[in-house]
N, C-alpha and C. Protein backbone atom coordinates (compact mmCIF):
# COMPACT_ATOMS: atom_id res chain seq x y z
N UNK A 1 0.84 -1.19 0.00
CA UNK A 1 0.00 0.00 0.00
C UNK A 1 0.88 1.25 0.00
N UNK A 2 0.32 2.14 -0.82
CA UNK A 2 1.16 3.17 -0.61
C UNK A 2 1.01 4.11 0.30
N UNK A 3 1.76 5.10 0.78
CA UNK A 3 0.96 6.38 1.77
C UNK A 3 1.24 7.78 0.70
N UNK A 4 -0.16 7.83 1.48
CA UNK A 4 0.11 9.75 1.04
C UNK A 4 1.22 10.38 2.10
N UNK A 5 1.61 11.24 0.96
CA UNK A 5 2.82 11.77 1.60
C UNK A 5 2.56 13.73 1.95
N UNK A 6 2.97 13.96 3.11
CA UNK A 6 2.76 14.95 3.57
C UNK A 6 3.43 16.39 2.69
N UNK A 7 2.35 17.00 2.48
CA UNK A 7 2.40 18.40 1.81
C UNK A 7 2.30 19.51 2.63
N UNK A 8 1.70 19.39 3.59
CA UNK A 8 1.00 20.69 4.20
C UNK A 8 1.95 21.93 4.50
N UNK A 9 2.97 21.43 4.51
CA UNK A 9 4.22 22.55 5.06
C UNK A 9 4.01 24.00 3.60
N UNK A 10 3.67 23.12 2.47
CA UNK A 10 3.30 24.42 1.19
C UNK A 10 2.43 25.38 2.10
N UNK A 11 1.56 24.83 2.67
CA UNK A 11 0.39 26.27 2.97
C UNK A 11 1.09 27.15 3.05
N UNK A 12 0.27 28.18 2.56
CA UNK A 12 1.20 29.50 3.03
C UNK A 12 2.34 30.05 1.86
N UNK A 13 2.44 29.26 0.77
CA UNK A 13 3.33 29.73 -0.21
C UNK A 13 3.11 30.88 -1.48
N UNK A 14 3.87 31.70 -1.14
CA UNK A 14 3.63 32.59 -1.65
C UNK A 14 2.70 32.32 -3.42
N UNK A 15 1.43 32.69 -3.58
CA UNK A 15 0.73 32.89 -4.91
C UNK A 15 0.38 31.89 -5.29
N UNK A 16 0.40 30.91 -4.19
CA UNK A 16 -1.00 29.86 -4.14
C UNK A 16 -1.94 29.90 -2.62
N UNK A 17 -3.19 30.18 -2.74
CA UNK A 17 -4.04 30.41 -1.68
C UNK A 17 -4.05 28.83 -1.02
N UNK A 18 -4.35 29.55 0.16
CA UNK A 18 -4.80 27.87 1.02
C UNK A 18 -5.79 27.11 0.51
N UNK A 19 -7.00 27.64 0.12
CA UNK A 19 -8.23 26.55 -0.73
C UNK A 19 -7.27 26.15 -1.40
N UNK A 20 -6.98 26.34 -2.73
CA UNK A 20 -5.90 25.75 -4.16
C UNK A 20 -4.94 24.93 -3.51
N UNK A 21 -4.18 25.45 -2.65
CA UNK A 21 -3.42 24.53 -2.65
C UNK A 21 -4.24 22.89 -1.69
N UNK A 22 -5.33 23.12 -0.66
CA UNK A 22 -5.92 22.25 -0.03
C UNK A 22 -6.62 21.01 -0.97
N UNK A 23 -7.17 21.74 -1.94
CA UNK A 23 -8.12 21.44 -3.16
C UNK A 23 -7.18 20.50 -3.67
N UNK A 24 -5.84 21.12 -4.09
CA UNK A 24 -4.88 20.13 -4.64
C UNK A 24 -4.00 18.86 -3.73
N UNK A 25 -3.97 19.19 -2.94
CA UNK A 25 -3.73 18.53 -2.03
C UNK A 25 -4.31 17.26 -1.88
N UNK A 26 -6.35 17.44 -1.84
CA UNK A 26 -6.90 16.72 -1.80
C UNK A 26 -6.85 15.82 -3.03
N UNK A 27 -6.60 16.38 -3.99
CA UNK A 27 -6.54 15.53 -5.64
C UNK A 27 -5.71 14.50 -5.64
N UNK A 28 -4.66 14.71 -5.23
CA UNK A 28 -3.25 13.97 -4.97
C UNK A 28 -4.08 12.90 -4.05
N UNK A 29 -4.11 12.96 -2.93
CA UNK A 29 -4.92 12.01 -2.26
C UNK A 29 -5.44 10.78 -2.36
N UNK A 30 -6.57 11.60 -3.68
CA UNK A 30 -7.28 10.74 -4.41
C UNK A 30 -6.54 9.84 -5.32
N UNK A 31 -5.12 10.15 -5.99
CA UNK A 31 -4.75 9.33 -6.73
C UNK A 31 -3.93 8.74 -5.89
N UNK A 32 -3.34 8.63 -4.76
CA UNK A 32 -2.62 7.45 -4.10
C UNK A 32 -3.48 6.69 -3.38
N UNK A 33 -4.97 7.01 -3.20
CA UNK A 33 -6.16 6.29 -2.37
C UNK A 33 -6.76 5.19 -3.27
N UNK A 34 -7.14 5.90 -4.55
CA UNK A 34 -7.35 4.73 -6.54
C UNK A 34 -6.10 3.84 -6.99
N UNK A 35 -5.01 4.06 -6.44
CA UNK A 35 -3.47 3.51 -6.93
C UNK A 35 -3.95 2.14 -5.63
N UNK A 36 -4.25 2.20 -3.96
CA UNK A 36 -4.20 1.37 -3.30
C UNK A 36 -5.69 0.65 -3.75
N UNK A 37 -6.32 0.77 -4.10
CA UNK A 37 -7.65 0.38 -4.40
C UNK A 37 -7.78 -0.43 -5.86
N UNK A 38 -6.54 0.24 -6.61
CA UNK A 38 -6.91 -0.75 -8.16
C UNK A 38 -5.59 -1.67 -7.93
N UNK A 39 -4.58 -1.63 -6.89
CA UNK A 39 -3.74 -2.86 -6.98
C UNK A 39 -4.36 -3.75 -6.41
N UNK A 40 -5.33 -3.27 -5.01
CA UNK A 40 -6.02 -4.45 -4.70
C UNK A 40 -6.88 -5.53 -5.37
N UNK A 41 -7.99 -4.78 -6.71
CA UNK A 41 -8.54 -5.22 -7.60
C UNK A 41 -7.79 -6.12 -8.09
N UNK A 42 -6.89 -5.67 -8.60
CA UNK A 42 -5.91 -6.45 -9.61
C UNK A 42 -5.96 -7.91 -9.16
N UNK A 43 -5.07 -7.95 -8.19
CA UNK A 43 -5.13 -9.18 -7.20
C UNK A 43 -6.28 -10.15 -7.22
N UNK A 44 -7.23 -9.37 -7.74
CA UNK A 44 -8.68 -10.53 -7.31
C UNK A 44 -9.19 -11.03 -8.75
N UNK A 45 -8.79 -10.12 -9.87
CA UNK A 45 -9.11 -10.59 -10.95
C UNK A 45 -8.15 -11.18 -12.28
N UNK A 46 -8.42 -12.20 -13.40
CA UNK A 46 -7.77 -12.82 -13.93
C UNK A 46 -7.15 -12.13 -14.80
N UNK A 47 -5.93 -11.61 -15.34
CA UNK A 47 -5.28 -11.56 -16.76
C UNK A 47 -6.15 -11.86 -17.81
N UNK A 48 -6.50 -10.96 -18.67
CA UNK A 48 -7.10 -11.09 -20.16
C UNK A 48 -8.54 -10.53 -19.91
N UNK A 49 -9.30 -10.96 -18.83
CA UNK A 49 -10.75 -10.55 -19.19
C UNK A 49 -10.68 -8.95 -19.20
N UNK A 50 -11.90 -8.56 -20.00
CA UNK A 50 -12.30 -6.91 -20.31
C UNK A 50 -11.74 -6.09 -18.75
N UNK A 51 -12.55 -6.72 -17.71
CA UNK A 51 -12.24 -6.12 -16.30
C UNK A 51 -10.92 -5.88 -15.85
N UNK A 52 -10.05 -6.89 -15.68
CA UNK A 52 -8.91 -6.58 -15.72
C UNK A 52 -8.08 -5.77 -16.79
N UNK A 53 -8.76 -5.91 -18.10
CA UNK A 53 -7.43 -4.81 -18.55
C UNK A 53 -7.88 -3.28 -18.55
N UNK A 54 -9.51 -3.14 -18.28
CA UNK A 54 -9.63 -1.64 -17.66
C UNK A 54 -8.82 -1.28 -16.57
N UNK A 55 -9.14 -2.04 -15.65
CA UNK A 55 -8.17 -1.61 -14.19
C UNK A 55 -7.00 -1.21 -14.76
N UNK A 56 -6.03 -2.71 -15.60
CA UNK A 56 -4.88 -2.30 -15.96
C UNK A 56 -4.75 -0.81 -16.50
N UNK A 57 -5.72 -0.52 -17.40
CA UNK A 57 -4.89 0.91 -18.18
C UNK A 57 -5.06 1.64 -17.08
N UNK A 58 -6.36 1.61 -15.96
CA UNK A 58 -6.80 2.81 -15.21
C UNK A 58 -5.62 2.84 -14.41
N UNK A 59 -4.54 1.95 -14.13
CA UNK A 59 -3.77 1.97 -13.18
C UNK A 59 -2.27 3.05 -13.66
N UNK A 60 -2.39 3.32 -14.83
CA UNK A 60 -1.36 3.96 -15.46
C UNK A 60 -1.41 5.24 -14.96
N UNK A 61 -2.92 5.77 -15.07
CA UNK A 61 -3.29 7.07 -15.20
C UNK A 61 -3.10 7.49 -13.47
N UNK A 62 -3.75 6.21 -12.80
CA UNK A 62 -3.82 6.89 -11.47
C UNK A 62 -2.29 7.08 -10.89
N UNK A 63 -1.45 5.91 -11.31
CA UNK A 63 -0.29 5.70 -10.50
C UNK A 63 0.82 7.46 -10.99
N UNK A 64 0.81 7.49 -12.23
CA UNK A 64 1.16 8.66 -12.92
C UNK A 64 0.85 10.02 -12.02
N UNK A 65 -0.38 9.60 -11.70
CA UNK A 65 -1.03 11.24 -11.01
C UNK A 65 -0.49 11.06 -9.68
N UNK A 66 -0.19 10.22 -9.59
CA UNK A 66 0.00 10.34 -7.71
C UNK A 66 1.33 10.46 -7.85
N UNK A 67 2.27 9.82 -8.92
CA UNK A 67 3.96 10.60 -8.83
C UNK A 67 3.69 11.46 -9.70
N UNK A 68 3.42 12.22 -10.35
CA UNK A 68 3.78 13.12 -10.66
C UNK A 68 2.82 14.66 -9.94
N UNK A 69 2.34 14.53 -9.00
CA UNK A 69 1.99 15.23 -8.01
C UNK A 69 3.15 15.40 -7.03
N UNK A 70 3.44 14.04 -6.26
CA UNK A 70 4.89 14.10 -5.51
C UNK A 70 5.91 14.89 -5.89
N UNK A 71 6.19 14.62 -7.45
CA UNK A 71 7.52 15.49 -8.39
C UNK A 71 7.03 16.55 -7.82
N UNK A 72 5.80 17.33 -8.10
CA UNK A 72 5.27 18.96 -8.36
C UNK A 72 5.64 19.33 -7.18
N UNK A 73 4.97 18.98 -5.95
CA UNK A 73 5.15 19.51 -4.62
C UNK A 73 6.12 19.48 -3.96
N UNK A 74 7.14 17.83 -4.63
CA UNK A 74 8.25 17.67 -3.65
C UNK A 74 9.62 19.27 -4.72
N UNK A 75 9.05 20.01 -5.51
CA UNK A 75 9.96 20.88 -6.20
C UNK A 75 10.06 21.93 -6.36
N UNK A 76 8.64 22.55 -5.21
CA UNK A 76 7.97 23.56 -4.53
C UNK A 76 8.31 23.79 -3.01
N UNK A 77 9.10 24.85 -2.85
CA UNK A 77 9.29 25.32 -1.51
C UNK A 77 9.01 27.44 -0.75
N UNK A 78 8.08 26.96 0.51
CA UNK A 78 7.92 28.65 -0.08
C UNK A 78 9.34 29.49 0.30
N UNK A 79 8.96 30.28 -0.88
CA UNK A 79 10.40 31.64 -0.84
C UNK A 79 10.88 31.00 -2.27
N UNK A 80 10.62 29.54 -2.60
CA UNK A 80 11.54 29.76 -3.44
C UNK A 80 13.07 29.38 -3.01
N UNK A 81 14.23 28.41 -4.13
CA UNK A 81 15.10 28.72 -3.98
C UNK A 81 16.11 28.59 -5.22
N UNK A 82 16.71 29.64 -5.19
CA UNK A 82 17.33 29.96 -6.96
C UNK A 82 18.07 28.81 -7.32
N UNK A 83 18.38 28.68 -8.44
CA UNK A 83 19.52 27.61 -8.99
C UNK A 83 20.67 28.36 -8.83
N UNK A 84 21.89 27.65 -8.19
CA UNK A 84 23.33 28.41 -8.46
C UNK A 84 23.80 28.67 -9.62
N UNK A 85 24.34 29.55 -10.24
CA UNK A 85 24.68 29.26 -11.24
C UNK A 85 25.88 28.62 -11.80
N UNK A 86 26.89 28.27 -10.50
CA UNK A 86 27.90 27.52 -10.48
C UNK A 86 27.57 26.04 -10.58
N UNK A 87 26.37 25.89 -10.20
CA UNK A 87 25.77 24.27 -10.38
C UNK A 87 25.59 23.53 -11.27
N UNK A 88 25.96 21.91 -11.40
CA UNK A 88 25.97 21.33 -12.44
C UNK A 88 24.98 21.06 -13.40
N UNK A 89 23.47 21.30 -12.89
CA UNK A 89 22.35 21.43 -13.42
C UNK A 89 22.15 22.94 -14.39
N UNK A 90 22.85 24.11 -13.24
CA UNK A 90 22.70 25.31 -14.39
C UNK A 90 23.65 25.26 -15.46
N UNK A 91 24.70 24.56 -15.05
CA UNK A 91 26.12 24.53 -16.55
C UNK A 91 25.05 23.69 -17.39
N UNK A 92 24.59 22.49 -17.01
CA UNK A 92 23.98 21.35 -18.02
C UNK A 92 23.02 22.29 -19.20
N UNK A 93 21.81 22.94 -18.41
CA UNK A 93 20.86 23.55 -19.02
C UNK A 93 20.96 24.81 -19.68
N UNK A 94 22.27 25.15 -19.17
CA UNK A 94 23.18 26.77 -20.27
C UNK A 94 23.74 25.96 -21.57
N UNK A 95 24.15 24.94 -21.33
CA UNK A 95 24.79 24.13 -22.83
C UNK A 95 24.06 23.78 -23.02
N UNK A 96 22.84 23.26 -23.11
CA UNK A 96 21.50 22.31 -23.86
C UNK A 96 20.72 23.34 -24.18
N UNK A 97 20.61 24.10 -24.05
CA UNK A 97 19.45 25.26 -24.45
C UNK A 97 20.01 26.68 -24.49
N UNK A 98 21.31 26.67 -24.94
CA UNK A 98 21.88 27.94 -25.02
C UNK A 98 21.93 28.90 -24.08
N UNK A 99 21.36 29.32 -23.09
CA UNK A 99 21.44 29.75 -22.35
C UNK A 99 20.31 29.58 -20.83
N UNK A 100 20.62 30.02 -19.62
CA UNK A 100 19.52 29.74 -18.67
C UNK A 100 18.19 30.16 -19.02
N UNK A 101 18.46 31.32 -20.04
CA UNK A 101 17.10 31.94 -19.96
C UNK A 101 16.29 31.97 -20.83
N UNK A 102 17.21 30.93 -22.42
CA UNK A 102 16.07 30.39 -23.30
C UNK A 102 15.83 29.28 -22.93
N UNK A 103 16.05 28.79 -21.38
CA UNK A 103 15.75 27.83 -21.03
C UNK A 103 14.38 27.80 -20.66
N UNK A 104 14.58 28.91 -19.92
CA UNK A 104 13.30 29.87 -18.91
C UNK A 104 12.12 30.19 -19.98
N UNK A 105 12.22 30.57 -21.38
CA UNK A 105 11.36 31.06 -22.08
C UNK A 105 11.10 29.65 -22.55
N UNK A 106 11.12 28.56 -22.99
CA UNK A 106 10.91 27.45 -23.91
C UNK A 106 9.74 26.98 -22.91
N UNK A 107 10.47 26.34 -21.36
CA UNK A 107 9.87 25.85 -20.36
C UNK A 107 8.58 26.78 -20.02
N UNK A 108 8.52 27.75 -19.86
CA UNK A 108 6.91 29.07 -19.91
C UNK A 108 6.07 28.56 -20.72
N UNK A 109 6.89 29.11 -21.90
CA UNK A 109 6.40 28.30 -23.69
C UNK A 109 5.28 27.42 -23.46
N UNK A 110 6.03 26.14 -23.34
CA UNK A 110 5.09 24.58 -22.65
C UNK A 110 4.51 25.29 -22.38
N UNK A 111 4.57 25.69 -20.55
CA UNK A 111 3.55 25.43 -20.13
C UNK A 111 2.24 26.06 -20.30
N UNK A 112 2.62 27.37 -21.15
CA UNK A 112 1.26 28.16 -21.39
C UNK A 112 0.31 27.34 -22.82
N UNK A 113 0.98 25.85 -23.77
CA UNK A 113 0.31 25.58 -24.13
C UNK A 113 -1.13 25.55 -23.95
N UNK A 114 -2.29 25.43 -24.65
CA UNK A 114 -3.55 25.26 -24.64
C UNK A 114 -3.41 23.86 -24.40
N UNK A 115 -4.44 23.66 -23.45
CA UNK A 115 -4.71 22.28 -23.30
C UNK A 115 -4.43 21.69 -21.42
N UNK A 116 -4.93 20.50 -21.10
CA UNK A 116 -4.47 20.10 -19.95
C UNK A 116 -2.98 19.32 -19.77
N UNK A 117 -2.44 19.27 -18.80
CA UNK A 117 -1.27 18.73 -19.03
C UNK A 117 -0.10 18.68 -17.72
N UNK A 118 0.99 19.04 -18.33
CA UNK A 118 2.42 19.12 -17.21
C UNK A 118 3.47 19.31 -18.34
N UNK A 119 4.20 20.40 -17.66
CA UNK A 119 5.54 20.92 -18.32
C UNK A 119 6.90 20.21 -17.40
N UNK A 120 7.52 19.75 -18.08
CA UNK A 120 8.40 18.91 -17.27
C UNK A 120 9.74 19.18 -18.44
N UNK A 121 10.77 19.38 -17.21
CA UNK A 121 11.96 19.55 -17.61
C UNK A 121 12.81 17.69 -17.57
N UNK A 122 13.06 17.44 -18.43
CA UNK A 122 13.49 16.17 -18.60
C UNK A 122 14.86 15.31 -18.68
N UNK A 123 15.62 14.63 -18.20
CA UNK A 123 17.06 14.55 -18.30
C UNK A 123 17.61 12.87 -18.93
N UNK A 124 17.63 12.70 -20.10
CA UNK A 124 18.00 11.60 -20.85
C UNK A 124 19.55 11.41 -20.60
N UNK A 125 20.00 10.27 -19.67
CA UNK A 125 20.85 9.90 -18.90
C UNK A 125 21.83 9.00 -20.39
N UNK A 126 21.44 8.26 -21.67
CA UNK A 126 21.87 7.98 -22.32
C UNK A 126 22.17 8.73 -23.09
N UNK A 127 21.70 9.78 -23.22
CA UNK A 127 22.11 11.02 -24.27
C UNK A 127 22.74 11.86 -24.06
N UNK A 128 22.31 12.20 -22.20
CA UNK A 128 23.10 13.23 -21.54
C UNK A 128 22.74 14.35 -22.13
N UNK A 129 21.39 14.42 -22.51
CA UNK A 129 20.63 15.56 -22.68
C UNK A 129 19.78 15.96 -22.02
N UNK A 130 19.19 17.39 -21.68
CA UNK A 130 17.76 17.67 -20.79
C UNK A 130 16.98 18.17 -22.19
N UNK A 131 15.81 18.15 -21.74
CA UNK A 131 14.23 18.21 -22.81
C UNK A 131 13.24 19.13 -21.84
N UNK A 132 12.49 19.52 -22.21
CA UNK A 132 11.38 20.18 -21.59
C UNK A 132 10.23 19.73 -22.92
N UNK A 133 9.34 19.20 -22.12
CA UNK A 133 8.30 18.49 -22.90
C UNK A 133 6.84 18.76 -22.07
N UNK A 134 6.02 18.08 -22.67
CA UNK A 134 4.31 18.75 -22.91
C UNK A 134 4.21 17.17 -22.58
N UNK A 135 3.54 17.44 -21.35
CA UNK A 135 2.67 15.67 -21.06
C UNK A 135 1.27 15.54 -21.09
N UNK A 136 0.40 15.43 -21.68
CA UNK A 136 -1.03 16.09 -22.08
C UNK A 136 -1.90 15.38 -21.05
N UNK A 137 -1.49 13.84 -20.98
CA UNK A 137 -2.20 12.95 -19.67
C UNK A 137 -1.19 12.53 -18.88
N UNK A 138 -1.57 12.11 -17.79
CA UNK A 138 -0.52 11.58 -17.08
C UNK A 138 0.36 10.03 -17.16
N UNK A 139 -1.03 9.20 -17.92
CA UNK A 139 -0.03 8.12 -18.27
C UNK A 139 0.41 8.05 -19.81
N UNK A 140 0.21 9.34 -20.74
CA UNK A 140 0.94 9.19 -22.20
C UNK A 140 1.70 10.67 -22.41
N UNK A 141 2.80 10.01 -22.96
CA UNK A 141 3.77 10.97 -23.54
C UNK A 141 4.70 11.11 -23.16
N UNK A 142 4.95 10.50 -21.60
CA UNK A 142 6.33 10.25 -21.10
C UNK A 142 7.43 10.03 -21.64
N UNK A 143 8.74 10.46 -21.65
CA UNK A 143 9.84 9.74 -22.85
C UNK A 143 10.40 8.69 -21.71
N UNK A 144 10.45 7.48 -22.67
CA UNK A 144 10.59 6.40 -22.06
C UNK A 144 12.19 6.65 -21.56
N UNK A 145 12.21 6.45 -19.82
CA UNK A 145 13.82 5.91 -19.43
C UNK A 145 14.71 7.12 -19.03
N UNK A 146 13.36 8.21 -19.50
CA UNK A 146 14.28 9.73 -19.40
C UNK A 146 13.82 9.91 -17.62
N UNK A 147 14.45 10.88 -16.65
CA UNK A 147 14.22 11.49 -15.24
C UNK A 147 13.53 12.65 -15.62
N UNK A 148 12.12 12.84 -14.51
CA UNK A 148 12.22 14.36 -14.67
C UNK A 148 12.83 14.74 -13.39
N UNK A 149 13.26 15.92 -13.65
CA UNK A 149 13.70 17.13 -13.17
C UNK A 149 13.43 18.64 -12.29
N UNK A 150 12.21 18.70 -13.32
CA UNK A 150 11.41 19.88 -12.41
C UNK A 150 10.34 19.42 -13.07
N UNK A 151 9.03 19.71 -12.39
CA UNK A 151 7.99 19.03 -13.18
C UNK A 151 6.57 20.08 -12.24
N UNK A 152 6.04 21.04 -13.39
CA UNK A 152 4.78 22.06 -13.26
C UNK A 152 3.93 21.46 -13.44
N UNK A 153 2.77 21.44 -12.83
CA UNK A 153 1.15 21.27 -13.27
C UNK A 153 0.88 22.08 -13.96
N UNK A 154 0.21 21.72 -14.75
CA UNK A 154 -0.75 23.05 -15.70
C UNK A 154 -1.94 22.15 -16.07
N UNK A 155 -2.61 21.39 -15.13
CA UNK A 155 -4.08 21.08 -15.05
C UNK A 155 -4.70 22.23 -14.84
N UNK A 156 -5.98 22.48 -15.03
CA UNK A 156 -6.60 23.62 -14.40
C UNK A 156 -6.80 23.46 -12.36
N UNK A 157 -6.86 22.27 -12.78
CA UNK A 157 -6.86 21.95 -10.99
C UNK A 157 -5.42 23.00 -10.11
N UNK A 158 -4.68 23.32 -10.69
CA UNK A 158 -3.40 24.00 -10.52
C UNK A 158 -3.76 25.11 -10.36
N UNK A 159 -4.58 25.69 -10.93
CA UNK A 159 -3.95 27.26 -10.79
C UNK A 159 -6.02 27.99 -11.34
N UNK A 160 -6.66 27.57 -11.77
CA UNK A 160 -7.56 27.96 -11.83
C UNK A 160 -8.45 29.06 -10.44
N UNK A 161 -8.44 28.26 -9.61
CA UNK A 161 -9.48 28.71 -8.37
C UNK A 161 -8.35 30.11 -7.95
N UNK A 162 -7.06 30.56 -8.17
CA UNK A 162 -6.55 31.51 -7.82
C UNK A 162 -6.13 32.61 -9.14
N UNK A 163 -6.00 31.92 -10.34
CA UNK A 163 -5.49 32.65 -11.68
C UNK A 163 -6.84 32.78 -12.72
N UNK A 164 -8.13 31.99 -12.23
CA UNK A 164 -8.84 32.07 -13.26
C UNK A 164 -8.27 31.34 -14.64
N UNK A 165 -8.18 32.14 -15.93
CA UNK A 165 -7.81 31.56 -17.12
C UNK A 165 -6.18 32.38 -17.11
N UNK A 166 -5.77 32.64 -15.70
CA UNK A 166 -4.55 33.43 -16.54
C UNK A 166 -3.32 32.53 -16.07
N UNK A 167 -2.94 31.24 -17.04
CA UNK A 167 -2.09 30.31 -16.58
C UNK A 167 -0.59 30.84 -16.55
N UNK A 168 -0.37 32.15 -17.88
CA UNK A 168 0.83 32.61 -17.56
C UNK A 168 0.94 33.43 -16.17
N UNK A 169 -0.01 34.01 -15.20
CA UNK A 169 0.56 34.52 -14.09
C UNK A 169 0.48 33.09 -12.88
N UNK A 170 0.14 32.23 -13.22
CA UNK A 170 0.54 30.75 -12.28
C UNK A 170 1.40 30.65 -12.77
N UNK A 171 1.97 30.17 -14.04
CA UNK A 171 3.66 30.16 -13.93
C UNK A 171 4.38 31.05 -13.55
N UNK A 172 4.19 32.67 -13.96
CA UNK A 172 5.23 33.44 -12.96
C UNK A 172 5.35 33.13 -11.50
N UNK A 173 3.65 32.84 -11.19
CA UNK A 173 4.06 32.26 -9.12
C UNK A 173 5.10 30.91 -9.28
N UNK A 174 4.65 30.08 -9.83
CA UNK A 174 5.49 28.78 -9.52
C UNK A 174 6.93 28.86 -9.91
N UNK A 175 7.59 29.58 -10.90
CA UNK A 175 9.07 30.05 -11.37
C UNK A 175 9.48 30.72 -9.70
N UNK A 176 8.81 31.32 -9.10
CA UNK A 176 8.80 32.07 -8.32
C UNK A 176 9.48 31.21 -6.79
N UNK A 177 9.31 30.16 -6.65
CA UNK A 177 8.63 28.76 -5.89
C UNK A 177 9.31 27.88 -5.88
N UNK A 178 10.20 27.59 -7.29
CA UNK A 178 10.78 26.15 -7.45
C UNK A 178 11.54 26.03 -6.19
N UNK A 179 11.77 24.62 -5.85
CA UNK A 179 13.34 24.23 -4.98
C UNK A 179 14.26 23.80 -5.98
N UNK A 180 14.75 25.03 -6.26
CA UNK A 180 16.10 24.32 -7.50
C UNK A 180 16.86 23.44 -6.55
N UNK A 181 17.01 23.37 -5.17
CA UNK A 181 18.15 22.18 -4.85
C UNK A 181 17.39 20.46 -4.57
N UNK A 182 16.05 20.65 -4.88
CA UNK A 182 15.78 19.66 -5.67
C UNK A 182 15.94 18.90 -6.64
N UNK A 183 15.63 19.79 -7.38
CA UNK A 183 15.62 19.77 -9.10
C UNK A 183 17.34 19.47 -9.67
N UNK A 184 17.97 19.95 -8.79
CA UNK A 184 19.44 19.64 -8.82
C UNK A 184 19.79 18.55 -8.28
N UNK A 185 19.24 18.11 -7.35
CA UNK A 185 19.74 16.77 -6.66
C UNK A 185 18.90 15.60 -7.52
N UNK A 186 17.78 15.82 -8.52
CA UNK A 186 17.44 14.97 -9.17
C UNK A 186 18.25 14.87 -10.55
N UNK A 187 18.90 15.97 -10.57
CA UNK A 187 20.10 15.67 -11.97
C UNK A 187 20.94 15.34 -11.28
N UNK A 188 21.79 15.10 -10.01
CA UNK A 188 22.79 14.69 -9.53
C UNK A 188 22.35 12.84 -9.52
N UNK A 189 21.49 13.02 -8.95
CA UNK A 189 21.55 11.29 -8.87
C UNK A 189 20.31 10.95 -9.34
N UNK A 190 20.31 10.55 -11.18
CA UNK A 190 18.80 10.20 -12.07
C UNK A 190 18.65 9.36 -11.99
N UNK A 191 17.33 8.80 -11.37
CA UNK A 191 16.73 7.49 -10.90
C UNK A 191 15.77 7.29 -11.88
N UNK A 192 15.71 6.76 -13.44
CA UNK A 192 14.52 6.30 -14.32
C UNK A 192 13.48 5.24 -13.94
C-alpha cells in the first residue's frame, strides 16, 4: 500500500491560496487512495478478461497522477530557492538550451500551451541531454527511461481557483517557488 505523503508545510506559499493549494492537495490524495484500491482489484481478478485490462490501463493514469503530483510539490518550496549558477544542473541547461534563460522562455512556452497537461523539464541519462516536454495525460507521452527534473502542473486543478484563465501569471508564481536544490539533486543522482 502506498501512503500519502505529507504536503501541508506548502500552505502558506507565496501565490497559491490555502483553498488551491488544499483542493490540490486533496486531488493527490485521491490518486494514491485509486493507486491502493486498483492494486487491490488487480489481485482478485484474472489476466485477459475486459475487467482486468480496464483496471490495468486505469492503473497507469492513477499511479502517474499520484507521482507526478509528488515530483510537483516535492519541487515547490515557499520563498523559493534559486539555482546556483555555479551548479551542475545550471552549466547542463546553459549548454543544452543555449542559455539559462532560453531555457526559462521554452519551459513558460510549454507550459502556457492550450490544453491540460504538465511541463516537465526532462534529463536523458543515455544522451546526456535535458528536454522540456508537454505531457497532455498523465499516463501518455512520457519519454521512455528519461528522469524528470522539475515538473509544473498546468491542469486547471493548478492554478484555476486563484489565476482564473490566466495560466501565464501561475507560472510566474510557480518560477517564483521552485526548490532548485531539488531539481538539482534529481540531476545529480537520475533514478529512471
Amino acid at each position: 500500500m502506498y501512503e500519502i505523503k505529507k504536503f501541508d508545510h506548502l500552505i502558506g506559499v507565496e501565490g497559491f491560496s490555502e483553498k488551491m493549494l488544499k483542493n490540490h492537495l486533496t486531488l493527490y490524495e485521491g490518486y494514491v487512495n485509486n493507486v491502493n484500491k486498483i492494486s487491490e482489484l488487480l489481485k482478485s481478478k484474472e489476466a485477459g478478461n475486459p475487467e482486468y485490462a480496464e483496471l490495468r490501463r486505469r492503473f497507469g493514469w492513477e499511479w502517474n497522477g499520484m507521482r507526478l503530483h509528488e515530483l510537483y510539490f516535492e519541487n515547490i518550496i515557499k520563498g523559493g530557492l534559486e539555482l546556483d549558477n555555479n551548479s551542475e544542473l545550471y552549466k547542463k541547461i546553459a549548454k543544452d538550451f543555449g542559455s539559462f534563460e532560453n531555457w526559462m522562455k521554452e519551459f513558460k512556452g510549454i507550459g502556457t500551451m492550450r490544453g491540460i497537461g504538465w511541463a516537465i523539464l526532462y534529463y536523458d541519462k543515455n544522451a546526456d541531454e535535458l528536454f522540456n516536454t508537454w505531457i497532455n495525460e498523465h499516463d501518455a507521452g512520457h519519454l521512455a527511461g528519461a528522469v524528470p527534473i522539475l515538473v509544473m502542473d498546468v491542469f486547471e486543478h493548478a492554478y484555476m481557483t486563484d489565476y482564473e484563465i490566466k495560466k501565464a501569471d501561475y507560472i510566474e508564481s510557480f518560477i517564483k517557488i521552485i526548490d532548485w536544490s531539488v531539481a538539482s539533486s534529481r540531476f545529480a543522482n537520475p533514478k529512471a
